[in-house]
Structures are given as C-alpha cells and as structure tokens.
C-alpha atoms as a PDB file:
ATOM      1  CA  UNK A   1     194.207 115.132 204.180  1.00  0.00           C
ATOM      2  CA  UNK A   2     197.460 113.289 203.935  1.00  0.00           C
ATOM      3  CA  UNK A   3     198.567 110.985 206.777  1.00  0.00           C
ATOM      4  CA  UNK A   4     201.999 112.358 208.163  1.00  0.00           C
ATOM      5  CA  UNK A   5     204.745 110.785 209.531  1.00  0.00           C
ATOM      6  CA  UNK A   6     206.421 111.505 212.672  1.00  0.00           C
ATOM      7  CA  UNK A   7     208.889 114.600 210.712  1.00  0.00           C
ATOM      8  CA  UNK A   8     205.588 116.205 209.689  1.00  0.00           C
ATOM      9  CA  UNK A   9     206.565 115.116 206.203  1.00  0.00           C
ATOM     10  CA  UNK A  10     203.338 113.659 203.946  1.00  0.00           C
ATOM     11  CA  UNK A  11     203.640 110.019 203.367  1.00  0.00           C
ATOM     12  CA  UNK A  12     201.896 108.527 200.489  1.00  0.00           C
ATOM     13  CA  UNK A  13     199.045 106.248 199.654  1.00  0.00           C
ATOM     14  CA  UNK A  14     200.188 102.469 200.092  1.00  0.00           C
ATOM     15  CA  UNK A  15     199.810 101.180 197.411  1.00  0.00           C
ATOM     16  CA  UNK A  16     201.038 104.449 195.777  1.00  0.00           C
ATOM     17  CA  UNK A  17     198.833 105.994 193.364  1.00  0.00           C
ATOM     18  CA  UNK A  18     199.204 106.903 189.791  1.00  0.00           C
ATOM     19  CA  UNK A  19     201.989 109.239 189.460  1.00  0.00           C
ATOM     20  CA  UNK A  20     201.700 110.003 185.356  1.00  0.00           C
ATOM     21  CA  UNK A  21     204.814 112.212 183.649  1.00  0.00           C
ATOM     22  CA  UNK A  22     202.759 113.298 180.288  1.00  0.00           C
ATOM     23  CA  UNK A  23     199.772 112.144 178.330  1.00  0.00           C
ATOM     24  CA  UNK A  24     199.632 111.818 174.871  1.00  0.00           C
ATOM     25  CA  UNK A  25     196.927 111.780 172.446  1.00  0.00           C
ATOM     26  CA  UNK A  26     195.882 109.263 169.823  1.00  0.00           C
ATOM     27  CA  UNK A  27     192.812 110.153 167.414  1.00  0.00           C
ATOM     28  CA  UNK A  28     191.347 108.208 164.509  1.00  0.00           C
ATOM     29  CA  UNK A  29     190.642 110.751 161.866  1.00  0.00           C
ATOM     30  CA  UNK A  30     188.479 110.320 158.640  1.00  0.00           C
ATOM     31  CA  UNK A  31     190.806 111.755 156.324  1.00  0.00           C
ATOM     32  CA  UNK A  32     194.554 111.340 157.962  1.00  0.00           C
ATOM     33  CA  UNK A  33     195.963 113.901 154.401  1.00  0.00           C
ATOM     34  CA  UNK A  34     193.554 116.224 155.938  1.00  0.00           C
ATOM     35  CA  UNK A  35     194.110 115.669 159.241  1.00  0.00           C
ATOM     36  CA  UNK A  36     197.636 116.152 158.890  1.00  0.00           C
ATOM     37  CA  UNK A  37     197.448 119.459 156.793  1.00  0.00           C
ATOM     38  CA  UNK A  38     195.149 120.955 159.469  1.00  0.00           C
ATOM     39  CA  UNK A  39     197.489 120.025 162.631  1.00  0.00           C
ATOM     40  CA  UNK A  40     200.385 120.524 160.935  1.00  0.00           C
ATOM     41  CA  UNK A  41     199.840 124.167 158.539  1.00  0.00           C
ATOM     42  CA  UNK A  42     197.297 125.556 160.548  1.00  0.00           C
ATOM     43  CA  UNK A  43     197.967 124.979 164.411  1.00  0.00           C
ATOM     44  CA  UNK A  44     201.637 124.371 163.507  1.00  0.00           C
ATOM     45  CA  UNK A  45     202.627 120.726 164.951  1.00  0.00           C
ATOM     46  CA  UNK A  46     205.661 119.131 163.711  1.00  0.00           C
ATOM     47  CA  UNK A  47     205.730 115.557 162.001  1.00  0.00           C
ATOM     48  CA  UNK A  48     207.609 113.498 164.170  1.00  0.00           C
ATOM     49  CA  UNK A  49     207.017 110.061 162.348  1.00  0.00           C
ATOM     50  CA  UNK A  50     205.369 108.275 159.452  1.00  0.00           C
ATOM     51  CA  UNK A  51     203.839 104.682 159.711  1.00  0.00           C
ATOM     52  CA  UNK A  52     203.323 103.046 156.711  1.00  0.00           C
ATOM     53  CA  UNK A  53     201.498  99.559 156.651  1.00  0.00           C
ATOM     54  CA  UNK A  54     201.256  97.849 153.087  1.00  0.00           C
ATOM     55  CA  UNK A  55     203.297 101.040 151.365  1.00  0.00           C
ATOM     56  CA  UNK A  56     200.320 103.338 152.446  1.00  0.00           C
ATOM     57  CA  UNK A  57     200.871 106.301 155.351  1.00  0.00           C
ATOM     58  CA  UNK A  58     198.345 105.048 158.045  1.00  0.00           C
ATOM     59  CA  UNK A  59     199.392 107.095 161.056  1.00  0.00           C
ATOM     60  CA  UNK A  60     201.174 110.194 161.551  1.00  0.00           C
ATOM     61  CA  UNK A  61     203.437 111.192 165.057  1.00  0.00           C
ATOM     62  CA  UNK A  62     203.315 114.768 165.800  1.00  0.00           C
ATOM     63  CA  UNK A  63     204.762 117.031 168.188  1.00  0.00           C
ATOM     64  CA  UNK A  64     204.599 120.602 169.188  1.00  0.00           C
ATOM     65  CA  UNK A  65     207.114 121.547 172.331  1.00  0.00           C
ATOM     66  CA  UNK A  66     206.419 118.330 174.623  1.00  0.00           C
ATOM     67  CA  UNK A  67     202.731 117.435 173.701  1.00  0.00           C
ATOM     68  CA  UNK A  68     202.755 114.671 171.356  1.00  0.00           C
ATOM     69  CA  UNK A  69     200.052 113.501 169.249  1.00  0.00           C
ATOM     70  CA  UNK A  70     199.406 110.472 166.859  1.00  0.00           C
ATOM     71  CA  UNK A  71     197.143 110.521 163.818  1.00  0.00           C
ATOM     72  CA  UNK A  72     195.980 107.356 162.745  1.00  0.00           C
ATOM     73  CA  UNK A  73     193.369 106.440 159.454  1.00  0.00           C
ATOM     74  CA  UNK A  74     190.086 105.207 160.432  1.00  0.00           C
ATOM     75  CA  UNK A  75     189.584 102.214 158.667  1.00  0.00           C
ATOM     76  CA  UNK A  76     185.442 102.330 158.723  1.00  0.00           C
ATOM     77  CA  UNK A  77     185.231  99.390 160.483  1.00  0.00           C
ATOM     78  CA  UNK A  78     183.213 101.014 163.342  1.00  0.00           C
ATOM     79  CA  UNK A  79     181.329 103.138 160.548  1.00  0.00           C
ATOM     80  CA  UNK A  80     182.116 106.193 158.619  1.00  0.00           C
ATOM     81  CA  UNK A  81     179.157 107.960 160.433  1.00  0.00           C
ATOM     82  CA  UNK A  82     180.903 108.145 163.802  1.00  0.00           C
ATOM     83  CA  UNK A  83     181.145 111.097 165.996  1.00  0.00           C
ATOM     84  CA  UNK A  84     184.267 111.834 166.475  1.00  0.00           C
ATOM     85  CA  UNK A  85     185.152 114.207 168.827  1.00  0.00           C
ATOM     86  CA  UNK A  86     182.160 114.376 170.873  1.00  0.00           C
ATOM     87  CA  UNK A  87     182.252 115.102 174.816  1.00  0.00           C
ATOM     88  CA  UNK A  88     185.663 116.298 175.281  1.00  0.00           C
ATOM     89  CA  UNK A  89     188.446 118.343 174.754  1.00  0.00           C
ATOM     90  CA  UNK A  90     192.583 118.346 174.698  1.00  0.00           C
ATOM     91  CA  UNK A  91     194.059 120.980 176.596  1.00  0.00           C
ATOM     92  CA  UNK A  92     197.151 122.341 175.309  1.00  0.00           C
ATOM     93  CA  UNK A  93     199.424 125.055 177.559  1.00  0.00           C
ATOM     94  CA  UNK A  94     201.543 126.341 176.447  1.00  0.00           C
ATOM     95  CA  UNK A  95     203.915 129.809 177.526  1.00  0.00           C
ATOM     96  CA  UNK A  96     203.349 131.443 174.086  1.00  0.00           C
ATOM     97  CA  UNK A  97     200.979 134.580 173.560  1.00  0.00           C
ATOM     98  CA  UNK A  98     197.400 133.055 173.122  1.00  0.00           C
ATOM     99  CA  UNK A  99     196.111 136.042 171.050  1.00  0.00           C
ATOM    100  CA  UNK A 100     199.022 135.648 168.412  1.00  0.00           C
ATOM    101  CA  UNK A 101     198.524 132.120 168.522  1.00  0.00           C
ATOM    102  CA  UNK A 102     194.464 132.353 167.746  1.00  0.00           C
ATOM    103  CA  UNK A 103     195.889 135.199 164.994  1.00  0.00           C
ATOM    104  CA  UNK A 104     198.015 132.876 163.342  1.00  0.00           C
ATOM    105  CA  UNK A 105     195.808 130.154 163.425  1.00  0.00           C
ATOM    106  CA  UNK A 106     192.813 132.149 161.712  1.00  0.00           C
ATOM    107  CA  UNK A 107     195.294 133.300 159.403  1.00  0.00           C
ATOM    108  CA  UNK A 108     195.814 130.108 158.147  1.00  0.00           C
ATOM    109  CA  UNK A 109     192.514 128.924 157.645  1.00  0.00           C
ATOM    110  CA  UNK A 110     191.318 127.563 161.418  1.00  0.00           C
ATOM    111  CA  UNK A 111     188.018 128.833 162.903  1.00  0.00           C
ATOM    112  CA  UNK A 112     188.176 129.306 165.990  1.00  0.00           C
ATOM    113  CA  UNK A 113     185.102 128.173 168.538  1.00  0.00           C
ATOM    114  CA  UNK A 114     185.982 130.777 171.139  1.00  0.00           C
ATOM    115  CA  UNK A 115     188.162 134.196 170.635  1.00  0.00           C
ATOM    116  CA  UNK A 116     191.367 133.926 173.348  1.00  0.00           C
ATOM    117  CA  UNK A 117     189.201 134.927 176.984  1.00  0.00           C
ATOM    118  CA  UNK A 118     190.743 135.290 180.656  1.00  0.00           C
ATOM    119  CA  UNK A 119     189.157 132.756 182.931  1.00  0.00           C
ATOM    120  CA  UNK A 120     188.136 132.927 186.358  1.00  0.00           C
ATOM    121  CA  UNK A 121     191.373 130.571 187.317  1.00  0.00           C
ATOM    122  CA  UNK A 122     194.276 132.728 185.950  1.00  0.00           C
ATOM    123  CA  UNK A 123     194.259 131.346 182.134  1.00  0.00           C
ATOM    124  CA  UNK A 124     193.831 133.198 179.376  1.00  0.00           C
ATOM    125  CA  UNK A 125     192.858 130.704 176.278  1.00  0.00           C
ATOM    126  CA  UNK A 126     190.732 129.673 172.901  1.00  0.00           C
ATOM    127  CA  UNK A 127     189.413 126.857 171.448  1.00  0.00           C
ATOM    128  CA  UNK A 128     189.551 125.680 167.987  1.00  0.00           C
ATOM    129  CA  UNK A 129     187.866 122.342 166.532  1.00  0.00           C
ATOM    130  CA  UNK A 130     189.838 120.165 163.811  1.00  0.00           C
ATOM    131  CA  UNK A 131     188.384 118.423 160.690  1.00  0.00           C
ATOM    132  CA  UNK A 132     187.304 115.715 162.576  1.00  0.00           C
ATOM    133  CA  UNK A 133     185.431 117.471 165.293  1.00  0.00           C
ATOM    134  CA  UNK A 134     188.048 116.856 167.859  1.00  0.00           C
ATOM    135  CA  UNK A 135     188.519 120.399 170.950  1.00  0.00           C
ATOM    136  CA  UNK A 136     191.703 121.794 171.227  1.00  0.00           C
ATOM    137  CA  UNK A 137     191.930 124.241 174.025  1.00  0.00           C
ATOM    138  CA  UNK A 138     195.152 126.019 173.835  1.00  0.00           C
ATOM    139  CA  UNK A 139     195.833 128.037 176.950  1.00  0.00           C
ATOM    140  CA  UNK A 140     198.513 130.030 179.111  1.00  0.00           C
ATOM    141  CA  UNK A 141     198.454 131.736 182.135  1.00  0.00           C
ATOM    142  CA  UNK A 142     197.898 135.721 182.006  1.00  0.00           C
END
C-alpha cells in the first residue's frame, strides 16, 4: 500500500522509483542482411537508420508505430555458437487485428510458434520466432 498524505492523495517512494516512458530493444543477430529481411518483409518494421562503420552496414534502427528496435552484426567475438534468444521474449501490442497480423506474417514466409489465442487476462495474441531465435509476442486486447 501507498503511504498517503493528509488530502488522501498517494505520495511516492522517496527516493522516487523508476518511472520508464518506453523500452527499446537491441539484439545482436548472426546474419544482420537476414535479420533485416525477416523484421522488415515479413513482420513489417520500418528502417529507421543505417550505421555503417568502415563502409560496411553494421546495425540497422527499426521502427514499427512507437516500438523501436536496433539490429546490430555479431562480430563472433563471444562465439558463433551462441544462443541467442534463449529465456525470453519481446512483447509487442499493438491495436491492430492479431489474426490478420499472424495471416500476413505466414504469408510472407514467418512461422508462427503459436496461432493468435485469447488469454485468461483479456489479450488475444501469437508468437513468432526470428532467424536468430529471438520471441516476439505480438498482442492486443480482445
């Protein structure tokens, strides 16, 4: 429970707590020309920005509404062998129709690891993995 002040009004935590706007999410891929086609032809992200570094396209800004993502090229230093992707997901809402969204997505060549389901909390979503093993969960509420 929040402490109140004398109004009734909640006060907050001293020192006040993380108050975050948006998130964004940065992923080193294994193939950034792959990478790119998949987030950008099949799910249908923008390109927001190219980053070059010695005349070659290292990283790749996308966007898609407010959600911003950045691509960058592994460089192998940590191994090629890597999971990637492993343990968690990015969750994507979004006010769209989910089932023309999965549709569209198929259509272009994603697989999808769930068909678009109502959950128990109102959503109604799917989940689709990209080349690099990485979760997308892209929901809306029914």
């Amino acid at each position: 429970m929040s402490p109140e002040s004398s109004s009734g009004a909640a006060e907050r935590a001293q020192p006040e707590s993380l108050r975050g706007r948006s998130l964004q999410a940065s992923l080193t891929v294994r193939d950034l020309e792959k990478s790119l086609a998949w987030y950008h032809d099949v799910v249908g992200f923008a390109i927001a920005d190219k980053y070059e570094w010695d005349g070659e396209v290292r990283s790749v800004s996308l966007m898609a509404g407010s959600v911003r993502m950045l691509l960058n090229q592994d460089d192998g230093a940590k191994g090629w062998d890597r999971v990637k992707g492993e343990g968690f997901s990015l969750q994507i809402t979004t006010v769209q129709d989910i089932d023309e969204l999965a549709k569209r997505i198929e259509e272009r060549g994603g697989k999808l690891e769930s068909e678009p389901a109502d959950m128990p909390w109102g959503a109604r979503l799917f989940r689709v993995k990209d080349p690099d093993g990485f979760t997308l969960v892209i929901s809306s509420e029914r």
